[in-house]
Protein backbone atom coordinates (compact mmCIF):
# COMPACT_ATOMS: atom_id res chain seq x y z
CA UNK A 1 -80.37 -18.77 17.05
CA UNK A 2 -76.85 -18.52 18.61
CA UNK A 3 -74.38 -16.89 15.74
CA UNK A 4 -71.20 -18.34 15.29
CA UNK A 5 -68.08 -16.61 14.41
CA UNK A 6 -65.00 -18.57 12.32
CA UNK A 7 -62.14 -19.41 13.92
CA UNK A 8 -59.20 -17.66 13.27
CA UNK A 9 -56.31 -19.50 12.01
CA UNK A 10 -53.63 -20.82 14.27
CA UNK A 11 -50.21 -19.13 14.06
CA UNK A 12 -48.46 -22.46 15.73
CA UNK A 13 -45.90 -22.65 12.96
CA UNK A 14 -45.49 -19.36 12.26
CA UNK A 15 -42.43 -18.85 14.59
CA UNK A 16 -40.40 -21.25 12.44
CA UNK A 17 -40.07 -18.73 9.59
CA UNK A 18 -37.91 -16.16 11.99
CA UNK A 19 -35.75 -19.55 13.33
CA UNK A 20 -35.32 -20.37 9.55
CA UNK A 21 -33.95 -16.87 9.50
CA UNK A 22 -31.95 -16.88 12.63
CA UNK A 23 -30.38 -20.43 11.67
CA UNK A 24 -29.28 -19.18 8.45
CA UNK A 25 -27.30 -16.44 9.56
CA UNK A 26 -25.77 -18.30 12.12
CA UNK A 27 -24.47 -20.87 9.67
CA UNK A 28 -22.93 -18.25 7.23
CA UNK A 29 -21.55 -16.80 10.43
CA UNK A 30 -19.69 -19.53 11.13
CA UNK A 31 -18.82 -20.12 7.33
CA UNK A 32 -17.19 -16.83 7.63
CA UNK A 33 -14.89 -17.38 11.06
CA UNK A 34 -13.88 -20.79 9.39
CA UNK A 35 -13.15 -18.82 5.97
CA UNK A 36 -10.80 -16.33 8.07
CA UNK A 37 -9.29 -19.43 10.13
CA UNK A 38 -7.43 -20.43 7.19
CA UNK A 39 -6.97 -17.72 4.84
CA UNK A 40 -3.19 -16.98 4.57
CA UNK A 41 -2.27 -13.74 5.30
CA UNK A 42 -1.45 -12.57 1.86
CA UNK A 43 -5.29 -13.20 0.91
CA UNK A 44 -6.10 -11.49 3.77
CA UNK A 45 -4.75 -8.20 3.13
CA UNK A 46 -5.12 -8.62 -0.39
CA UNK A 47 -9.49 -8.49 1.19
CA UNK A 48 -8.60 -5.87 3.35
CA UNK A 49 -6.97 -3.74 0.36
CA UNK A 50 -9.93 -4.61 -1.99
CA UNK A 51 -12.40 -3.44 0.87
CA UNK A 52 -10.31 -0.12 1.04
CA UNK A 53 -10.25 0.26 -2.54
CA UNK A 54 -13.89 0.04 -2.84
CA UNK A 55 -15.43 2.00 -0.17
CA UNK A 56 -12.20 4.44 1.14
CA UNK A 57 -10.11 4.16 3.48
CA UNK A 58 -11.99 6.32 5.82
CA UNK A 59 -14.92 4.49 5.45
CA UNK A 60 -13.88 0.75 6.66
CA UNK A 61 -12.67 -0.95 9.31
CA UNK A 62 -10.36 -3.94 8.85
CA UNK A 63 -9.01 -6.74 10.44
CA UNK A 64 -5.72 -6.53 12.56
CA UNK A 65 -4.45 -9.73 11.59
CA UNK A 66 -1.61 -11.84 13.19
CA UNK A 67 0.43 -14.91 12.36
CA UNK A 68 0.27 -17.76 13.32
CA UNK A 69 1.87 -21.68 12.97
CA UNK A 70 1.52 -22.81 9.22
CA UNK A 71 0.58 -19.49 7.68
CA UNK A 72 -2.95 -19.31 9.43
CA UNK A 73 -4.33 -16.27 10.66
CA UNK A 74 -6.84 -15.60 13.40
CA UNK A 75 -8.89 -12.10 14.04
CA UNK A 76 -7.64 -10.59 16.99
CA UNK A 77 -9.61 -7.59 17.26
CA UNK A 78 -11.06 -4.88 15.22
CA UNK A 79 -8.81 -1.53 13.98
CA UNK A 80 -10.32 1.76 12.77
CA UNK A 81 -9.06 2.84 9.44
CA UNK A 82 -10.17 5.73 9.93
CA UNK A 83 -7.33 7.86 11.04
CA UNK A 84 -4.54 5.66 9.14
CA UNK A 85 -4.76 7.11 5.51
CA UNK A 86 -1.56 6.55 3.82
CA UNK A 87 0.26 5.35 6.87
CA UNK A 88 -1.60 2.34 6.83
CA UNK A 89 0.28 1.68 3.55
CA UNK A 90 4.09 2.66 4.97
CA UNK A 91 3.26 0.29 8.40
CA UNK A 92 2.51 -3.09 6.04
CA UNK A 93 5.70 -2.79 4.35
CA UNK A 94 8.81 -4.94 6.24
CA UNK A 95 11.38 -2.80 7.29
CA UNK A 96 13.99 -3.75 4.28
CA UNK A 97 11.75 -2.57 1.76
CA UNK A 98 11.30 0.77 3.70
CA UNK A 99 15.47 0.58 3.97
CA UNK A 100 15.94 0.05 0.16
CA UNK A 101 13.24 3.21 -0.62
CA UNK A 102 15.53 5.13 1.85
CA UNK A 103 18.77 3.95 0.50
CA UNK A 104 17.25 4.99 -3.17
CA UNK A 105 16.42 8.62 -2.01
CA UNK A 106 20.34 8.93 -0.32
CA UNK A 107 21.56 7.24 -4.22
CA UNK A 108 19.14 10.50 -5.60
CA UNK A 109 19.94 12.91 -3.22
CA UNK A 110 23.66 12.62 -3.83
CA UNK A 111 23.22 12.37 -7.74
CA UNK A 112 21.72 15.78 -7.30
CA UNK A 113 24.14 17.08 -5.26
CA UNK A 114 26.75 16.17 -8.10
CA UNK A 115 24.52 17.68 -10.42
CA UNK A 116 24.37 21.02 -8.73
CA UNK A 117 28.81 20.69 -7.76
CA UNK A 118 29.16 20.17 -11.88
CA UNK A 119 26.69 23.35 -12.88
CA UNK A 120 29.04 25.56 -10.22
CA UNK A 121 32.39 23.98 -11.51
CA UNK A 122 31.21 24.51 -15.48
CA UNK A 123 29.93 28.26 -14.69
CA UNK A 124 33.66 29.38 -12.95
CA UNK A 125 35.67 27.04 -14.77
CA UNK A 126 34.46 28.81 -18.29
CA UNK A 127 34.19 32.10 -16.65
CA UNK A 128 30.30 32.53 -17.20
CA UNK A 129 29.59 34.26 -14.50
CA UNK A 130 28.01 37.55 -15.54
CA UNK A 131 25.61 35.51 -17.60
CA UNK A 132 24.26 32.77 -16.05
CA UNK A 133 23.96 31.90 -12.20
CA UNK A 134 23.29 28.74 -10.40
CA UNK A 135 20.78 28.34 -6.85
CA UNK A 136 19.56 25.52 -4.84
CA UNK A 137 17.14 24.48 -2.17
CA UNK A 138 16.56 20.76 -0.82
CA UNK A 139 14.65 19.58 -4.08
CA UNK A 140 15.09 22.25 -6.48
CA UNK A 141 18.15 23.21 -8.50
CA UNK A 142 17.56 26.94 -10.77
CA UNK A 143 19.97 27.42 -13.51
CA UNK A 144 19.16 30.89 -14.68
CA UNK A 145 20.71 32.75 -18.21
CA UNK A 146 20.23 36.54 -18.05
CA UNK A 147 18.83 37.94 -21.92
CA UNK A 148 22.80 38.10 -23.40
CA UNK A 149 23.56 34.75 -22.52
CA UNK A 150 20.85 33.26 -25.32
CA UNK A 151 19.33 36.04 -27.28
CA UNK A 152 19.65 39.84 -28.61
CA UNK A 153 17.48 42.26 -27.53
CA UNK A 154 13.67 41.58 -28.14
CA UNK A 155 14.31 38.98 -30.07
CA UNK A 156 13.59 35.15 -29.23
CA UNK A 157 16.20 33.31 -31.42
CA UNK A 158 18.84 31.63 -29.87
CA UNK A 159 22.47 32.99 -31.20
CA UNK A 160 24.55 29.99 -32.28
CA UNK A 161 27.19 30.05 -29.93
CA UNK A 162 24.32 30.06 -27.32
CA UNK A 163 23.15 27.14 -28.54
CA UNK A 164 26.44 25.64 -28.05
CA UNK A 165 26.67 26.24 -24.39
CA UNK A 166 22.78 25.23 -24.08
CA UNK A 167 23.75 21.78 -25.52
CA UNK A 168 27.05 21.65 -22.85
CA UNK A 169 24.68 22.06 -19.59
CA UNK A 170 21.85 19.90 -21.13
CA UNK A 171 24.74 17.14 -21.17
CA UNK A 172 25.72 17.85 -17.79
CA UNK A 173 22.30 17.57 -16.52
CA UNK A 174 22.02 14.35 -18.72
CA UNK A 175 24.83 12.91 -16.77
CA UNK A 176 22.24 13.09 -13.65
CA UNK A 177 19.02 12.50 -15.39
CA UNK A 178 17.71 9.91 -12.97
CA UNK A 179 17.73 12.07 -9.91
CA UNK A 180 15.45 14.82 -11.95
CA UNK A 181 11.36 14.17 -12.18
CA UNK A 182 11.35 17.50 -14.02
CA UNK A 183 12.97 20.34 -16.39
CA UNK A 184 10.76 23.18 -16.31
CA UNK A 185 12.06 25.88 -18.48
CA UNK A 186 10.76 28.92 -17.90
CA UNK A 187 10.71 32.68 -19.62
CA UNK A 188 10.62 35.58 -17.82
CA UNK A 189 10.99 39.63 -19.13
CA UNK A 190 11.20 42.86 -17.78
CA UNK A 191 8.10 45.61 -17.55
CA UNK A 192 8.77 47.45 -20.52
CA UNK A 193 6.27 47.20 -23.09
CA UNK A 194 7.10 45.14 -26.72
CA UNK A 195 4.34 45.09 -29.28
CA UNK A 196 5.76 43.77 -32.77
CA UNK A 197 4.74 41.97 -35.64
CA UNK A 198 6.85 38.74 -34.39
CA UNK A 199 5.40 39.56 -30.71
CA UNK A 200 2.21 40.64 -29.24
CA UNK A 201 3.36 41.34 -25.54
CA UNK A 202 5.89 40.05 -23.20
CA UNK A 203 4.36 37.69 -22.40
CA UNK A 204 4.02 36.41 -26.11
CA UNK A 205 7.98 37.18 -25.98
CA UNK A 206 8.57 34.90 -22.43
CA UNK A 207 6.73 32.18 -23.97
CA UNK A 208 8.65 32.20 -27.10
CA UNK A 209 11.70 32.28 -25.22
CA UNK A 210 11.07 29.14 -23.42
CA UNK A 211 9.96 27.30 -26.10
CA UNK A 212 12.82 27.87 -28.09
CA UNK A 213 14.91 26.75 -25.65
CA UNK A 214 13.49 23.95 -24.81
CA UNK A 215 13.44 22.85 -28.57
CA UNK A 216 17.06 22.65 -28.35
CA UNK A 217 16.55 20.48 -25.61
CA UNK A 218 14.30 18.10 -27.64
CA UNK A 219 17.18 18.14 -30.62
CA UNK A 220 19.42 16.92 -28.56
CA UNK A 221 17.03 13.92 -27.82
CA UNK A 222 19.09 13.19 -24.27
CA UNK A 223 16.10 13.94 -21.86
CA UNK A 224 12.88 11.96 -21.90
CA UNK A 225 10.27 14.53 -23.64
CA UNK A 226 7.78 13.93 -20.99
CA UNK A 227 9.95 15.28 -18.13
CA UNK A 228 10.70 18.88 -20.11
CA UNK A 229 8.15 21.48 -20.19
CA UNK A 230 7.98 25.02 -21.62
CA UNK A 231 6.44 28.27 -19.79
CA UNK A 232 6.59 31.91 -20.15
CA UNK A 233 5.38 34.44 -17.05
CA UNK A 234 5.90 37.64 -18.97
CA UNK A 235 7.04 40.10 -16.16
CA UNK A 236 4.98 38.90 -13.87
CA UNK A 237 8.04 37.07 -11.80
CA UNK A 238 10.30 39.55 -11.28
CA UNK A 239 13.27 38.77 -8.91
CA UNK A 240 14.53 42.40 -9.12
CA UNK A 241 13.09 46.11 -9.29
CA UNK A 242 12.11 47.31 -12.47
CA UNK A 243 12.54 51.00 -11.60
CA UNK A 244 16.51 50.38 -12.45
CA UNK A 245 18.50 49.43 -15.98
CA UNK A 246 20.31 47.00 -13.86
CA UNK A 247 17.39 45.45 -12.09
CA UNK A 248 15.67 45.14 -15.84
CA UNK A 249 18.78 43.15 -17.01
CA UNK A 250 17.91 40.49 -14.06
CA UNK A 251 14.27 40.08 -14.60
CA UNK A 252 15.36 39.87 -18.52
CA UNK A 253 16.05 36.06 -18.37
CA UNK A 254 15.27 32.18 -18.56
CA UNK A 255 15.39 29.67 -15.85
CA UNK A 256 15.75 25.98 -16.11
CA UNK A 257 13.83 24.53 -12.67
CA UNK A 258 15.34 20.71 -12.68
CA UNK A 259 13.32 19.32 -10.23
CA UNK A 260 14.76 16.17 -7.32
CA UNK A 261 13.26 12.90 -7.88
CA UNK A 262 11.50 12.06 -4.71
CA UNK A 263 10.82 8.41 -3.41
CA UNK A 264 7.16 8.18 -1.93
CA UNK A 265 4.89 5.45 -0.80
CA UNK A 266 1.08 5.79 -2.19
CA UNK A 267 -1.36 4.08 -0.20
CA UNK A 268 -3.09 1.03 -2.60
């Protein structure tokens, strides 16, 4: 007797699961090109930004989108973020906004150019010369005091009258606040040892220094408290030899470091 094996099954209609598929993602293809044929261009970068935020810069690509009639935009072709880091951020922004940042650094940069010209005129006109000096670079202005301009020897209180001409330059450098992100005061000494019962090294003295000064900065309660700060190096920053009396005087001192506002643009 002949033996008969089942039929398999018929896969006719199997095919019409992977079309299902296929038709599917063709329909939220074109969802998505009519989505970006009207979305204004505001939304649109606002989806590019959120993309970047997410995943990096580095790690996108986004849309170079153009204008055009009633707001629309269109995709036009494809541009690797890749490379554009923070630039990316400075090339959306219309040239009047970049003119107004670059207007607001010339306001700054001249505000701290009068801030420097005042320091100069206060030093000569009051004859403080041979104990205090005044420097500059592009962004940084240092208004140094040598050790007899604030304090007696190994000691860290301010003398009175000091305190006096402190409270003189701090209005000065009021005056010009808004051009400075920073007031770093800083204590330096020379290499000879100090070991006291008020002062455990120099660079217990430096620090102690600084900090007094700067309190007379906060008692004056003219500069913002969160752009002063206090340091001491101990004689660790010299700017002269210590092999000399004179070159001991030098290193003897504190610095103010009033630091230029700068104007940048942060990528979102």
């Amino acid at each position: 007797m002949k033996n008969t094996e089942p039929e398999e099954e018929s896969g006719g209609y199997s095919w019409m699961d992977t079309y299902g598929d296929l038709v599917t993602l063709l329909l939220c293809f074109f969802v998505l090109l009519y989505s970006f044929s009207t979305l204004s261009e505001s939304k649109a970068q606002e989806l590019v930004q959120a993309f970047s935020g997410s995943y990096g810069a580095s790690a996108i690509q986004a849309f170079d989108i153009t204008e055009v009639k009633e707001d629309a935009i269109r995709i036009d072709s494809m541009v690797d973020f890749r490379t554009r880091g923070s630039e990316s951020q400075g090339e959306e922004m219309s040239q009047a906004e970049l003119q107004e940042l670059e207007a607001l650094q010339e306001q700054i940069n001249t505000a701290f150019d009068e801030l420097y010209q005042k320091i100069v005129s206060y030093i000569e006109i009051n004859d403080l010369g041979g104990q205090m000096s005044v420097s500059r670079t592009d962004d940084v202005i240092i208004l140094r005091f040598s050790e007899i301009a604030l304090f007696d020897s190994g000691s860290a209180t301010i003398r009175r009258e000091s305190a006096e001409t402190l409270k003189h330059f701090i209005q000065i450098i009021t005056e010009n606040i808004d051009s400075i992100s920073m007031v770093d005061i800083e204590g330096h000494t020379d290499t000879v040892p100090i070991h006291t019962a008020e002062f455990e090294d120099n660079w217990d003295l430096s620090v102690k220094r600084a900090t007094n000064t700067l309190r007379i900065l906060l008692d004056s309660a003219l500069i913002e408290e969160t752009k002063l700060s206090a340091t001491g190096y101990g004689e660790h920053q010299p700017i002269a030899s210590n092999d000399t009396p004179e070159g001991r005087a030098d290193n003897r001192r504190v610095d103010f470091v009033l630091n230029k506002v700068k104007v940048t643009v942060t990528a979102g």
